[in-house]
Protein backbone atom coordinates (compact mmCIF):
# COMPACT_ATOMS: atom_id res chain seq x y z
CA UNK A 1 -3.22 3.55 -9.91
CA UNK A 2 0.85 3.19 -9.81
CA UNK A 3 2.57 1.91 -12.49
CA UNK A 4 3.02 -1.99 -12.07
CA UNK A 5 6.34 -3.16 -10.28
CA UNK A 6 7.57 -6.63 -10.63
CA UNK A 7 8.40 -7.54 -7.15
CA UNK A 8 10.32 -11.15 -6.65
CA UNK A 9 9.94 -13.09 -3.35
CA UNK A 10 13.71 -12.82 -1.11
CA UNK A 11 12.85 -16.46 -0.21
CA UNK A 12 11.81 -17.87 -3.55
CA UNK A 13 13.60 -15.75 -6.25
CA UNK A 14 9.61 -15.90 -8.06
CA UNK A 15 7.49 -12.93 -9.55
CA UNK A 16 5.05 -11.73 -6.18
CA UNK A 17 1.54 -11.54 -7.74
CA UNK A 18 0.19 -8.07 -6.94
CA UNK A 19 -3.67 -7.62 -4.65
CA UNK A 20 -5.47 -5.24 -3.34
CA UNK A 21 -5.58 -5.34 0.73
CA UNK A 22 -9.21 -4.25 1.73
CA UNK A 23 -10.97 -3.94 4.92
CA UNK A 24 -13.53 -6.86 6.02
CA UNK A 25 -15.94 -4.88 7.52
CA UNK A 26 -16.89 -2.69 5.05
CA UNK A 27 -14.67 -3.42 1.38
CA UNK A 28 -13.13 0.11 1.61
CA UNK A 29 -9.36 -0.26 0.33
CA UNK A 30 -6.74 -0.39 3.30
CA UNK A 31 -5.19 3.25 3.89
CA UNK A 32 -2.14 3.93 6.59
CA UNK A 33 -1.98 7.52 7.88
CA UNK A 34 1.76 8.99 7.90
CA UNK A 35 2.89 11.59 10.01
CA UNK A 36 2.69 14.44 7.42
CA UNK A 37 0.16 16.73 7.45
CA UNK A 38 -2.70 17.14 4.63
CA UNK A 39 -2.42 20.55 2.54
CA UNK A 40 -4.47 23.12 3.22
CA UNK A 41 -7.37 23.77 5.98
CA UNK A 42 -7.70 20.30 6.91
CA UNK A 43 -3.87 20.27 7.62
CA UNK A 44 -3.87 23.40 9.69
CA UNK A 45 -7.32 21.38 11.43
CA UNK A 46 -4.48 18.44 12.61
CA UNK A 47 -5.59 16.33 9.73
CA UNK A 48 -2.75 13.78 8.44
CA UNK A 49 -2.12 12.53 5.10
CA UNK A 50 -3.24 9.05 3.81
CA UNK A 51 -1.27 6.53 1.30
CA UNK A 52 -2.60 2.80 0.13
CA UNK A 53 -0.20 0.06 0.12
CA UNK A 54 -0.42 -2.69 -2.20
CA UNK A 55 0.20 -5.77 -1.35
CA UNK A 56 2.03 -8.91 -2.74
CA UNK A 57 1.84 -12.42 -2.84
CA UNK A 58 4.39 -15.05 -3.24
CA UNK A 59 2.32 -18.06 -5.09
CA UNK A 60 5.17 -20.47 -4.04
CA UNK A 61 5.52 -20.04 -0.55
CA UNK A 62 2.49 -17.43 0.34
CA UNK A 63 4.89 -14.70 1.64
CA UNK A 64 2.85 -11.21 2.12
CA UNK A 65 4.69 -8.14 1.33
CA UNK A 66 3.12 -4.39 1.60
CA UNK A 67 4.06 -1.35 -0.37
CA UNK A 68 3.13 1.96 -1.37
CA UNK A 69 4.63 4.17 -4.03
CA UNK A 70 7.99 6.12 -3.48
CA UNK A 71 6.39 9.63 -3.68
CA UNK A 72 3.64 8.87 -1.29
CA UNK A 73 0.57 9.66 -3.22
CA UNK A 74 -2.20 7.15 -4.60
C-alpha cells in the first residue's frame, strides 16, 4: 500500500480523509487500465497494465477526489 498523502480539499482548505473505492457487485477493489502494456507474455498477448486509485473524501463539504501513485504501480 502507498505511503499516506495528506491531501486538503481546493474548496475547503481541510485534511481529505482517505477510502478505498470498491466495486458493488462483487467487493473487488476498483482498478483503471492505462494504455501501457503489461511486461512480459501477457504484454506481447495485448494485455494492458492495471493501477488502483484511492480515493478521498472531504468531511466538510463531501468532495470526492481519485488518485493513484506517481510511479503507477500498487
Amino acid at each position: 500500500m502507498p505511503t499516506e498523502t495528506q491531501r486538503r480539499c481546493p474548496d475547503c482548505g481541510v485534511a481529505m480523509e482517505r477510502v478505498t473505492p470498491v466495486t458493488s457487485v462483487d467487493g473487488e477493489v476498483l482498478r483503471l487500465r492505462t494504455d501501457e502494456p503489461k511486461k512480459g507474455i501477457l504484454g506481447s498477448l495485448g494485455l494492458k497494465e492495471t493501477v488502483q486509485p484511492y480515493g478521498y473524501v472531504c468531511p466538510e463539504c463531501g468532495l470526492v477526489r481519485f488518485y493513484v501513485d506517481a510511479d503507477g504501480e500498487s
